[in-house]
N, C-alpha and C. Protein backbone atom coordinates (compact mmCIF):
# COMPACT_ATOMS: atom_id res chain seq x y z
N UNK A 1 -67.65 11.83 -190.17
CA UNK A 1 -66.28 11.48 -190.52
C UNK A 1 -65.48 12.76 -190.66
N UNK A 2 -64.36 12.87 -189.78
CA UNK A 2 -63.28 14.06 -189.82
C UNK A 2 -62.18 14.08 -191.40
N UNK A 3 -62.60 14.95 -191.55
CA UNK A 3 -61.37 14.86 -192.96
C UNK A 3 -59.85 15.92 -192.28
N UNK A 4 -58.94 15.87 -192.96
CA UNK A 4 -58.09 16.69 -192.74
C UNK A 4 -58.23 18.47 -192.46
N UNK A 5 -58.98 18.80 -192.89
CA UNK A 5 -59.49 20.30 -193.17
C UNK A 5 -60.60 20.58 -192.09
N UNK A 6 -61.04 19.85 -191.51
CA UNK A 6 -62.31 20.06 -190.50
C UNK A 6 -61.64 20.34 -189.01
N UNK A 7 -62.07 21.26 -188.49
CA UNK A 7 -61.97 21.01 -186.93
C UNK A 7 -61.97 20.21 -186.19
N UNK A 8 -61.91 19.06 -185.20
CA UNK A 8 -62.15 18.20 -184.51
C UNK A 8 -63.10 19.43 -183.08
N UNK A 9 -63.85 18.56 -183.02
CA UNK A 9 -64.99 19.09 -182.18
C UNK A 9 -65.06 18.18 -180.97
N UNK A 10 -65.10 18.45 -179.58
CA UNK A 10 -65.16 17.81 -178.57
C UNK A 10 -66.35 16.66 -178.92
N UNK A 11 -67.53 16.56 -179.31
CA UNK A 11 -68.47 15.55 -179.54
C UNK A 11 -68.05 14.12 -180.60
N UNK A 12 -67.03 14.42 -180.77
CA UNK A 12 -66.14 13.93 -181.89
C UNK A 12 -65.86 12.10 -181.29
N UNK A 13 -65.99 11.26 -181.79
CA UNK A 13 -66.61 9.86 -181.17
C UNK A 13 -65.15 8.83 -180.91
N UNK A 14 -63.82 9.71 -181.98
CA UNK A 14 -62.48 8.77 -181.46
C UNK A 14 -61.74 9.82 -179.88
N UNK A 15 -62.33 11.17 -179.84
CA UNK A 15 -62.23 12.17 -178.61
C UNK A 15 -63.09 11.46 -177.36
N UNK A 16 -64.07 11.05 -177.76
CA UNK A 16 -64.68 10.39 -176.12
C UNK A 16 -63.92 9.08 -176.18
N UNK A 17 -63.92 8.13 -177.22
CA UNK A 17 -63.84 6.61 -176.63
C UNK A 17 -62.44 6.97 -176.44
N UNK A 18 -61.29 7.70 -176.59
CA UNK A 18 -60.01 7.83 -176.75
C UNK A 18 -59.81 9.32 -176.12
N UNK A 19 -59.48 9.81 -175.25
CA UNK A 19 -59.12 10.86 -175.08
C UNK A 19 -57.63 11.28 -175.24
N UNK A 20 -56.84 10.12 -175.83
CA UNK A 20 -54.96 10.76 -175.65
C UNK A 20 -55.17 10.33 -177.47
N UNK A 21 -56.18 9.94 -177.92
CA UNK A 21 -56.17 9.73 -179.48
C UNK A 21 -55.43 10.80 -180.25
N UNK A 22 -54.10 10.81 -181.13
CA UNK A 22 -53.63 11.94 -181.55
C UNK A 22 -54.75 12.28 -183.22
N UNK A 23 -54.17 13.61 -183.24
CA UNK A 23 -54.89 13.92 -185.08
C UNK A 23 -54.66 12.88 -186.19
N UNK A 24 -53.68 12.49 -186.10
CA UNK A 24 -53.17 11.82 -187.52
C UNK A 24 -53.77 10.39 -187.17
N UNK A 25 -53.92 9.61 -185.70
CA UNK A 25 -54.80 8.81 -185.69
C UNK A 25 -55.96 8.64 -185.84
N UNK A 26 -56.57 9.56 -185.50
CA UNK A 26 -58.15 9.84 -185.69
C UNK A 26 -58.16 9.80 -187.23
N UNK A 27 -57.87 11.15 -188.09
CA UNK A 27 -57.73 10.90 -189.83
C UNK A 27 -57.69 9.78 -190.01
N UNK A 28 -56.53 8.80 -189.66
CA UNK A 28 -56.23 7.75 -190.40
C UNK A 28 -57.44 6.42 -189.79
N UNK A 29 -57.88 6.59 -189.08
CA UNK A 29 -58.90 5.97 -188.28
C UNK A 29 -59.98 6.14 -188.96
N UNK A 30 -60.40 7.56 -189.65
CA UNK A 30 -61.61 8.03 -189.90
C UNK A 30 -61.80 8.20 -191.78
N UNK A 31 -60.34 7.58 -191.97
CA UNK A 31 -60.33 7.07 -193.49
C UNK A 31 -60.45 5.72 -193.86
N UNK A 32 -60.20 5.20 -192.81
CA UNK A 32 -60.63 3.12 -193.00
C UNK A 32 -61.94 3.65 -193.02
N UNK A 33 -62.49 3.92 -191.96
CA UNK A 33 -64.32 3.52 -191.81
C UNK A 33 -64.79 4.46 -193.08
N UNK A 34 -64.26 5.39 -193.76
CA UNK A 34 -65.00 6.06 -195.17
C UNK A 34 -64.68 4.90 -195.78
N UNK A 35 -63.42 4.44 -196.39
CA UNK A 35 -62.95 3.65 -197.54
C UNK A 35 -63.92 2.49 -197.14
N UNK A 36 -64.45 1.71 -196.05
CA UNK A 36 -65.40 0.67 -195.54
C UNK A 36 -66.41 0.64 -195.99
N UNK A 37 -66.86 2.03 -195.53
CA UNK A 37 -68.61 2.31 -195.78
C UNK A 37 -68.61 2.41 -197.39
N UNK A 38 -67.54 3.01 -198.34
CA UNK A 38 -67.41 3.16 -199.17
C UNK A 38 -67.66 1.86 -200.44
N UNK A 39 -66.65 0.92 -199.91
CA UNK A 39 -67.04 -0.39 -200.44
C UNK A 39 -67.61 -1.55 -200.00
N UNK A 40 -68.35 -1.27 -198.95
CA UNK A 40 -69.45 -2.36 -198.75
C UNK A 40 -71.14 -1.54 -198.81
N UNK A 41 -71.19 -0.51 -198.56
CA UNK A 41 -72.52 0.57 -198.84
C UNK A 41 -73.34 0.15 -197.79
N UNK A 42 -74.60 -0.13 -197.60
CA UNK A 42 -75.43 0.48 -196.66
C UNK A 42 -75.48 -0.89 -195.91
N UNK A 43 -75.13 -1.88 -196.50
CA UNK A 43 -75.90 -3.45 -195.82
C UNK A 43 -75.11 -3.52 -194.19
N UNK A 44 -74.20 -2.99 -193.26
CA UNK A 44 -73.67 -3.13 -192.34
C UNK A 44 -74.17 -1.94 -191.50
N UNK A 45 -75.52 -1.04 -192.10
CA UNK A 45 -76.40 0.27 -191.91
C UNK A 45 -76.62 -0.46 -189.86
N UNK A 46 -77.50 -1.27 -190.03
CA UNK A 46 -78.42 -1.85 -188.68
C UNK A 46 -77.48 -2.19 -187.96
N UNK A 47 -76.26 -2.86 -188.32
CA UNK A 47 -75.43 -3.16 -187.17
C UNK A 47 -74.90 -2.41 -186.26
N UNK A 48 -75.20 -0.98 -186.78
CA UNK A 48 -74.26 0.06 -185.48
C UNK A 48 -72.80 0.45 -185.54
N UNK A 49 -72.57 1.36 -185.08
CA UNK A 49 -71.20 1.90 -185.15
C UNK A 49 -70.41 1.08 -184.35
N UNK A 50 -70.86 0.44 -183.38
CA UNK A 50 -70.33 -0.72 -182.62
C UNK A 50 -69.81 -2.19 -183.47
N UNK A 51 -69.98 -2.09 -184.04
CA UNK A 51 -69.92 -3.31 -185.06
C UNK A 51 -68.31 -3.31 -185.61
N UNK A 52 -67.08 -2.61 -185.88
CA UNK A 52 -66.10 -2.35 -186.29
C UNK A 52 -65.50 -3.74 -185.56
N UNK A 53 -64.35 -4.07 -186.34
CA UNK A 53 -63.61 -5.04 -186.34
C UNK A 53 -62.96 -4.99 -184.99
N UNK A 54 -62.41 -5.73 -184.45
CA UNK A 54 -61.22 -5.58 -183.57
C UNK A 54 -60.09 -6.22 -183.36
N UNK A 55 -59.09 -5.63 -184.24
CA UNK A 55 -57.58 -6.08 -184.61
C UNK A 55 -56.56 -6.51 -183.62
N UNK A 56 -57.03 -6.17 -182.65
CA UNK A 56 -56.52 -7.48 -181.44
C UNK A 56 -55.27 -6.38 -180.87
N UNK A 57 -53.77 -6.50 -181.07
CA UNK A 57 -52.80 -5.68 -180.63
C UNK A 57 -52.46 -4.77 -181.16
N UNK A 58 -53.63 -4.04 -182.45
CA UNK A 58 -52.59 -2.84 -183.12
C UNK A 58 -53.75 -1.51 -182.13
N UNK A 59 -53.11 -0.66 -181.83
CA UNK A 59 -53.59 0.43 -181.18
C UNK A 59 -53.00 1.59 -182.07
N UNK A 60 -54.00 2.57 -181.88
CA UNK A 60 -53.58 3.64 -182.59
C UNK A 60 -52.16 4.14 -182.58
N UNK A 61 -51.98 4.18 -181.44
CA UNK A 61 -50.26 4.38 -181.62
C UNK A 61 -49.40 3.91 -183.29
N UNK A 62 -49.87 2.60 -182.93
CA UNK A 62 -49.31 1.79 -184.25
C UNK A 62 -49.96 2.58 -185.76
N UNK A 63 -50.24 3.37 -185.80
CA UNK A 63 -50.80 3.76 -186.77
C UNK A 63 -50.17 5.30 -187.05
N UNK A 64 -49.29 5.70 -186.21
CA UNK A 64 -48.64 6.87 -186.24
C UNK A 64 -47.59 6.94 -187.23
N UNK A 65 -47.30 8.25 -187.89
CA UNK A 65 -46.12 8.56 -188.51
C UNK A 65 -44.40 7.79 -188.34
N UNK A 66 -44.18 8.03 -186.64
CA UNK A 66 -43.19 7.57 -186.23
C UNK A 66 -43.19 6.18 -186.53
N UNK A 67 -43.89 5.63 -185.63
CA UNK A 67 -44.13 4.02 -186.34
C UNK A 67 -43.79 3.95 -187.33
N UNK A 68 -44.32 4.17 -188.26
CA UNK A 68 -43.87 3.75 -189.53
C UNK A 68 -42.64 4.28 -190.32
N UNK A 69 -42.38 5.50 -189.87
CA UNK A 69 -40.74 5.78 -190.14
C UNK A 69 -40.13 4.63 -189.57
N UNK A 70 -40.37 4.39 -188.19
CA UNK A 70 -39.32 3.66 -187.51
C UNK A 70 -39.13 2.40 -188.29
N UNK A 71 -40.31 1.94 -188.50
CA UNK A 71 -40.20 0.29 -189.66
C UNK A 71 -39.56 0.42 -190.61
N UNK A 72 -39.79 1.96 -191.37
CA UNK A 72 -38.84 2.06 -193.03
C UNK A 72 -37.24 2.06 -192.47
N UNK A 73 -37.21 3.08 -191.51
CA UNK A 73 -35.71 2.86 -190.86
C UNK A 73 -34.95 1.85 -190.71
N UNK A 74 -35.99 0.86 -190.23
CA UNK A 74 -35.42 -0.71 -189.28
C UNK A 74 -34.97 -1.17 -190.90
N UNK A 75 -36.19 -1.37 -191.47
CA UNK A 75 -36.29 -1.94 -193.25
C UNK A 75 -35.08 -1.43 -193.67
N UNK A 76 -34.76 -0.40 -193.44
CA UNK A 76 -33.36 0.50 -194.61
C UNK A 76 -32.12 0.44 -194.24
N UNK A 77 -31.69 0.18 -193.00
CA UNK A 77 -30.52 -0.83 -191.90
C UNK A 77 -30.55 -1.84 -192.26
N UNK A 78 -31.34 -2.66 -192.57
CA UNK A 78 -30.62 -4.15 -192.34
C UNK A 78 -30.37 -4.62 -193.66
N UNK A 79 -29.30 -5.33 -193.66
CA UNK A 79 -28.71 -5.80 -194.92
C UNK A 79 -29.50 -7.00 -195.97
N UNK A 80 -30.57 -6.30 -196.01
CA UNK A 80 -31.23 -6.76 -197.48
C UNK A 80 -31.36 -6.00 -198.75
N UNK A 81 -31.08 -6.85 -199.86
CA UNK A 81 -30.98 -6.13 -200.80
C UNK A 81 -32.21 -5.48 -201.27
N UNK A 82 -32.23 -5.01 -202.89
CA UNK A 82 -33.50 -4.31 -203.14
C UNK A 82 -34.32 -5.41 -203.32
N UNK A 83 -33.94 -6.24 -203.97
CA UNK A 83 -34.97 -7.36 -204.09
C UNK A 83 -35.40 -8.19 -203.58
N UNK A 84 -34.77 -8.29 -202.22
CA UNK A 84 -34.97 -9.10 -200.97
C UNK A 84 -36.41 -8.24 -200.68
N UNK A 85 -36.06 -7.21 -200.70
CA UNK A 85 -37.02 -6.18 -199.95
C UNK A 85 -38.67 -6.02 -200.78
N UNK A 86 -38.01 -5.91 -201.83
CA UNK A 86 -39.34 -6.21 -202.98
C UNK A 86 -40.11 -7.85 -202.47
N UNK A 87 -39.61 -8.21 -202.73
CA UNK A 87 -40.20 -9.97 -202.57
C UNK A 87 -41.02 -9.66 -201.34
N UNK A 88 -40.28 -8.90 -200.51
CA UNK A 88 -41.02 -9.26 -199.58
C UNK A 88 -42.05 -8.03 -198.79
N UNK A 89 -42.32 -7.28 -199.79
CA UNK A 89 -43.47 -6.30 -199.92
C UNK A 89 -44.48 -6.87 -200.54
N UNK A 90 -44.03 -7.86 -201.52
CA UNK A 90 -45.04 -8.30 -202.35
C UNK A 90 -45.61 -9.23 -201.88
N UNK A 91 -45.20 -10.36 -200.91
CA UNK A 91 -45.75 -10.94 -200.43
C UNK A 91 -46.68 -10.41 -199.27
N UNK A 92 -45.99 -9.39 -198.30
CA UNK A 92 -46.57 -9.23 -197.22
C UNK A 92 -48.19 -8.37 -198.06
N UNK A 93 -48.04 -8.18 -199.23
CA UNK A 93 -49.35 -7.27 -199.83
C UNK A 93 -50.16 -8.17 -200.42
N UNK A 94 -49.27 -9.36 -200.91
CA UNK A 94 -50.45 -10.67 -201.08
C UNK A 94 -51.17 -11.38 -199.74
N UNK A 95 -50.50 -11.52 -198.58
CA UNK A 95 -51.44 -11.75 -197.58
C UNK A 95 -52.30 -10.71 -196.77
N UNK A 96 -51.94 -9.33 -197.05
CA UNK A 96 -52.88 -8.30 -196.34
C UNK A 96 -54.15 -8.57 -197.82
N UNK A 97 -54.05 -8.83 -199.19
CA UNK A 97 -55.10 -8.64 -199.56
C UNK A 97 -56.35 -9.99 -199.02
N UNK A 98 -55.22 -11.10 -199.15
CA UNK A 98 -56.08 -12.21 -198.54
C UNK A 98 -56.95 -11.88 -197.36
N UNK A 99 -56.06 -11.92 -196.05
CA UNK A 99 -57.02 -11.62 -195.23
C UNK A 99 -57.68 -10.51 -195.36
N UNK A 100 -57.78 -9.27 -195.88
CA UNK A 100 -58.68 -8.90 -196.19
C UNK A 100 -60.04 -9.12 -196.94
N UNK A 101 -59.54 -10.15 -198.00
CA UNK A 101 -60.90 -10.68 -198.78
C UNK A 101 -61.53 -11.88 -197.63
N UNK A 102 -60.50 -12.28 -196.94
CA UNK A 102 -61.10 -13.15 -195.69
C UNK A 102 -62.57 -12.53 -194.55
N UNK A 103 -61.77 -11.62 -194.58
CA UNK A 103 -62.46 -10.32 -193.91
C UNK A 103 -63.83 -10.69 -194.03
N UNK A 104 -63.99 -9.87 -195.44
CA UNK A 104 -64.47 -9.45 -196.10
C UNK A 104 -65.82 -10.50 -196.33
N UNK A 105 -65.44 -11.54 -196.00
CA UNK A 105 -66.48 -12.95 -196.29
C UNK A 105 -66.68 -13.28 -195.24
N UNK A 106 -65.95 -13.01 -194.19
CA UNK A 106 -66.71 -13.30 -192.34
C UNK A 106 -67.66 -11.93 -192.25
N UNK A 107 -67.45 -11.32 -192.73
CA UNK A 107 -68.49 -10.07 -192.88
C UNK A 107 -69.85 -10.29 -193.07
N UNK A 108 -69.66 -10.62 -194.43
CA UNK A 108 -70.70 -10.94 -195.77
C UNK A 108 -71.85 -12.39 -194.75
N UNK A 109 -71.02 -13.39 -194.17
CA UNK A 109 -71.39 -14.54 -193.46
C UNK A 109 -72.17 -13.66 -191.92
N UNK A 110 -71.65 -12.78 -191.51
CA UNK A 110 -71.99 -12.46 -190.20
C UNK A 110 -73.65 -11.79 -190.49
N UNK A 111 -73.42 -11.05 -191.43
CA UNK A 111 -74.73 -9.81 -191.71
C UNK A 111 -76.01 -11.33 -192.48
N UNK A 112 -75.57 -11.99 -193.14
CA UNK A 112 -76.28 -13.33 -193.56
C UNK A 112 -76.94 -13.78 -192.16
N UNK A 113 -76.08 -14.35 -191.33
CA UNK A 113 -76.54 -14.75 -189.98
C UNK A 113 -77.45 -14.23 -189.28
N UNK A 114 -77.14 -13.17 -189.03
CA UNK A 114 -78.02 -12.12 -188.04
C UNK A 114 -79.32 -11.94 -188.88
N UNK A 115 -79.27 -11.77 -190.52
CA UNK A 115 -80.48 -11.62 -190.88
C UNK A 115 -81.08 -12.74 -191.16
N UNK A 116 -81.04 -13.74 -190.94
CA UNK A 116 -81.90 -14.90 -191.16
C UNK A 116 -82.81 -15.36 -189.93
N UNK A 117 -83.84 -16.17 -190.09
CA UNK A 117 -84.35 -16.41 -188.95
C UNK A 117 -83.97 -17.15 -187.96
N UNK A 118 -83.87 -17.50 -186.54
CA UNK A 118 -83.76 -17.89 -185.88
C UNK A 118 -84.22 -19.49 -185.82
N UNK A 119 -84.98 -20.15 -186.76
CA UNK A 119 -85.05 -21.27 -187.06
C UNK A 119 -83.76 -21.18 -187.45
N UNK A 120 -83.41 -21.01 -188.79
CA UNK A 120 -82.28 -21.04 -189.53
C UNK A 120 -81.17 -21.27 -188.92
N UNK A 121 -81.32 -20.37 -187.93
CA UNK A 121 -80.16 -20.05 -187.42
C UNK A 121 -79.63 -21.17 -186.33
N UNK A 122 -80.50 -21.50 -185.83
CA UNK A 122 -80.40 -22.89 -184.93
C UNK A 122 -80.04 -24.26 -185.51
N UNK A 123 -80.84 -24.11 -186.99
CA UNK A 123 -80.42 -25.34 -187.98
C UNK A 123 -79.13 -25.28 -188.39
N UNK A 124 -78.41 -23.74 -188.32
CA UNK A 124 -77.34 -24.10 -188.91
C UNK A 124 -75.93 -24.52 -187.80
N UNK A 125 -76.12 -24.30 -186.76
CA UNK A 125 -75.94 -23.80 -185.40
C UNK A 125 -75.63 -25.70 -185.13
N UNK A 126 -77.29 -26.73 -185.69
CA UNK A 126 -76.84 -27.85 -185.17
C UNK A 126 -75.82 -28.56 -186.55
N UNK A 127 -76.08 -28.23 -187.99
CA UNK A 127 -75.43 -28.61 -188.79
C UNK A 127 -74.12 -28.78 -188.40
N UNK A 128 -73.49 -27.21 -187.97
CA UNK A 128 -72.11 -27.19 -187.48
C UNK A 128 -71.60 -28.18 -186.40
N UNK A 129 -72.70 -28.36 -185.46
CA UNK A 129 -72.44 -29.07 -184.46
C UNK A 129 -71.69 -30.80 -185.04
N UNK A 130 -73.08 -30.86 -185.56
CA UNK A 130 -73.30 -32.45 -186.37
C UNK A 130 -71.67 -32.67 -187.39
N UNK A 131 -71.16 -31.85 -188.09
CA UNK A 131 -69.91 -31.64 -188.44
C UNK A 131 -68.73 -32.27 -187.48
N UNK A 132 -68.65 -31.19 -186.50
CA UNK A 132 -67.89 -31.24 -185.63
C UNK A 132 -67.43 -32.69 -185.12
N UNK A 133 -68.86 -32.84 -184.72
CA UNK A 133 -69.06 -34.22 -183.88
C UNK A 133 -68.48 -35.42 -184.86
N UNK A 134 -68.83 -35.34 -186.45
CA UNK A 134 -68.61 -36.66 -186.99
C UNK A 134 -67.25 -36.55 -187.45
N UNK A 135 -66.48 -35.22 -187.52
CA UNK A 135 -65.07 -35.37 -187.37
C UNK A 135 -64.56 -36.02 -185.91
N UNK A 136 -64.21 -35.22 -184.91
CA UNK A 136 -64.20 -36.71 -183.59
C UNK A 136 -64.74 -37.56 -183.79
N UNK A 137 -65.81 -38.34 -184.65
CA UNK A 137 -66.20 -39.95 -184.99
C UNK A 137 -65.29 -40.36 -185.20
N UNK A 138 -64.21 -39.45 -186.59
CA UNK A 138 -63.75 -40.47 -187.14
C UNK A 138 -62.75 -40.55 -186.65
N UNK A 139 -61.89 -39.06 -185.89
CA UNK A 139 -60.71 -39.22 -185.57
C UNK A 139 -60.78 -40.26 -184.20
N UNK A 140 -61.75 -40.54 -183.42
CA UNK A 140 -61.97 -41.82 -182.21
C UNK A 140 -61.55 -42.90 -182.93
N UNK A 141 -62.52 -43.48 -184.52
CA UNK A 141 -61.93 -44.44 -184.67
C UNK A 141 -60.73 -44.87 -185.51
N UNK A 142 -60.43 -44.07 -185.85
CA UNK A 142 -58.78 -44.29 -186.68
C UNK A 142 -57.77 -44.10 -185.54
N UNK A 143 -57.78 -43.84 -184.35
CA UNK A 143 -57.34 -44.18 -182.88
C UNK A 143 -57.45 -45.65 -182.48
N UNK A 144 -58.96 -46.06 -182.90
CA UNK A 144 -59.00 -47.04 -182.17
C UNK A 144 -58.28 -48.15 -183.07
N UNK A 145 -58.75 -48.19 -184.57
CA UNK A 145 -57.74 -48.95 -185.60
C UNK A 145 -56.07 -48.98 -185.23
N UNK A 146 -55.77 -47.72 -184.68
CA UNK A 146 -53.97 -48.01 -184.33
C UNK A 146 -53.76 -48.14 -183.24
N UNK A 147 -54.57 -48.08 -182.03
CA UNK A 147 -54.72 -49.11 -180.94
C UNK A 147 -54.58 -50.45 -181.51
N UNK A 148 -55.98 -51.11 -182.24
CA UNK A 148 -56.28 -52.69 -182.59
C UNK A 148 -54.77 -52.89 -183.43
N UNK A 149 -54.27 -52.46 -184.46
CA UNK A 149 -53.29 -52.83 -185.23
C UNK A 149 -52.14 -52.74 -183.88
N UNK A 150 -51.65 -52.26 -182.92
CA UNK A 150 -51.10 -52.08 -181.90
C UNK A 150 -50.92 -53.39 -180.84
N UNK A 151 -52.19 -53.75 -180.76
CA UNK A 151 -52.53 -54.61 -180.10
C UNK A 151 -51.83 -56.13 -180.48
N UNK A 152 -52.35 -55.82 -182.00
CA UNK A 152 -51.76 -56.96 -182.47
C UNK A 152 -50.70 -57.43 -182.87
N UNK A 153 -49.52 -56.36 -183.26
CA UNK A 153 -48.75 -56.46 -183.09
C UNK A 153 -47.64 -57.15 -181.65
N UNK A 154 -48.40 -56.50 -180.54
CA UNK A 154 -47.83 -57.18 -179.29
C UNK A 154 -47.97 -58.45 -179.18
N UNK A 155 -49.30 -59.17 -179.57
CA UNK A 155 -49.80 -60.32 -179.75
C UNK A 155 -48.89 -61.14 -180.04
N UNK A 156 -48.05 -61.28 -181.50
CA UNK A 156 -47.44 -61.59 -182.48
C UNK A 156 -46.01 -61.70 -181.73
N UNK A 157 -45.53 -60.25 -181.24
CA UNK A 157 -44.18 -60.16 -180.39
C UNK A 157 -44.37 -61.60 -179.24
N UNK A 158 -45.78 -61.62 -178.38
CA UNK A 158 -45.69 -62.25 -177.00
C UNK A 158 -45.87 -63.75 -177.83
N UNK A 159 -46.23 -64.11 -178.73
CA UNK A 159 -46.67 -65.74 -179.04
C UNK A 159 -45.09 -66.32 -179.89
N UNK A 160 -44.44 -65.18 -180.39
CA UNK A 160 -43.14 -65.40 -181.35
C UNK A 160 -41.93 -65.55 -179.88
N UNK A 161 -42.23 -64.48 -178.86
CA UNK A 161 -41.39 -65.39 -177.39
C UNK A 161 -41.74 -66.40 -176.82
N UNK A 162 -43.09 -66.81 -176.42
CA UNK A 162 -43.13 -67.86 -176.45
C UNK A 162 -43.03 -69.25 -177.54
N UNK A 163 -43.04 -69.04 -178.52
CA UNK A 163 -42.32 -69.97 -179.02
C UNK A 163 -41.33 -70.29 -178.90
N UNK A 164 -40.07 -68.76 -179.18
CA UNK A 164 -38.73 -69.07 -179.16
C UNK A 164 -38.57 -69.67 -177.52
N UNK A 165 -39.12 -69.49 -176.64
CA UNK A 165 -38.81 -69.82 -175.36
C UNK A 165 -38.92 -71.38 -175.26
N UNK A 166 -40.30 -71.85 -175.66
CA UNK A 166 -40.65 -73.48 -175.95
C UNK A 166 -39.35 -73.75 -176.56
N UNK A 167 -39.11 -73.54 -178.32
CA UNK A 167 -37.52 -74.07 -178.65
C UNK A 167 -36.22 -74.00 -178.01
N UNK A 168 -36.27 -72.98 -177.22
CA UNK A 168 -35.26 -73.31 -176.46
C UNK A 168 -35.48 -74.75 -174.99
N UNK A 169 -36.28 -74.33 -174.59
CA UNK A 169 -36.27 -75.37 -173.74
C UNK A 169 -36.29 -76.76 -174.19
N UNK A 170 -36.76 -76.81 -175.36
CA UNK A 170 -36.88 -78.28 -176.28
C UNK A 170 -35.27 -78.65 -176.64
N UNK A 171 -34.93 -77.75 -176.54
CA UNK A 171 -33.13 -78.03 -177.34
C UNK A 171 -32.78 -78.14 -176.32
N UNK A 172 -32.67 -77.59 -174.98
CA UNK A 172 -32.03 -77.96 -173.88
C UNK A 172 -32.37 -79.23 -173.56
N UNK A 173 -33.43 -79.67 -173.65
CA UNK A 173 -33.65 -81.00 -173.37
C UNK A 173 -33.72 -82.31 -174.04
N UNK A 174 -33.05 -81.96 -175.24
CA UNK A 174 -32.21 -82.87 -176.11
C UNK A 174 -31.00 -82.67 -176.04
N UNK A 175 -30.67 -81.98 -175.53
CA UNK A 175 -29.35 -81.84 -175.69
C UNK A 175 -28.83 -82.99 -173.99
């Protein structure tokens, strides 16, 4: 792990997988995975350096100085007040902690998985299945209940015209 004060050395592992990787990305790159290893400790040891999350559209870029000036900028233009702005730090820091504790338990669930046996793992594999499946049970038949209630309703519509149709023809022919 590169700290601020260290050289970056060509063997350096965000320098190969990244070669346009800037300094302040790498640091800031190479302070998640301390603060990580830091609070989860050795149990994610066997999985490999390969194992790191993958956040889908943020790229290091997004992790740059500018970036984030540019957001405080955008944030400091637009006409919200201070407490608009508060509210809504506080929230956006109540859902980064969530999904993080979310994280944090697909983690905990993944390293569970992998270390259990392969019986297990198949049992749990059909449990989920068996789940799945008896949700579509039910949602098939509470379909088919508002089909049947559907049905019958038309029923009711087609026997209530033919009636009114019989009374009419009965009145025409008294009349």
């Amino acid at each position: 792990i590169n700290t601020i004060n260290q050289p970056q050395s060509p063997s350096n592992k965000d320098e190969i997988t990244n070669p346009f990787a800037t300094s302040t990305a790498t640091v800031i790159k190479n302070e998640i995975i301390q603060k990580e290893e830091s609070t989860e400790g050795n149990d994610d040891s066997r999985l490999g350096e390969n194992s790191l999350l993958d956040f889908g559209d943020v790229t290091e870029g997004d992790l740059d100085d500018s970036s984030t000036s540019n957001t405080l900028s955008r944030l400091s233009s637009n006409a919200m007040t201070t407490e608009d702005k508060d509210t809504e730090i506080r929230t956006l820091k109540s859902e980064n902690k969530k999904l993080s504790d979310v994280v944090k338990e697909y983690k905990i669930l993944l390293t569970m998985y992998r270390s259990a046996p392969k019986e297990t793992r198949d049992k749990a594999n059909l449990m989920t299945s068996e789940k799945k499946l008896r949700q579509e049970l039910d949602e098939t038949r509470n379909e088919l209940k508002k089909v049947q209630n559907y049905a019958k309703t038309l029923r009711k519509k087609c026997n209530e015209d033919e009636v009114q149709n019989k009374m009419r023809s009965f009145q025409e022919t008294i009349r």
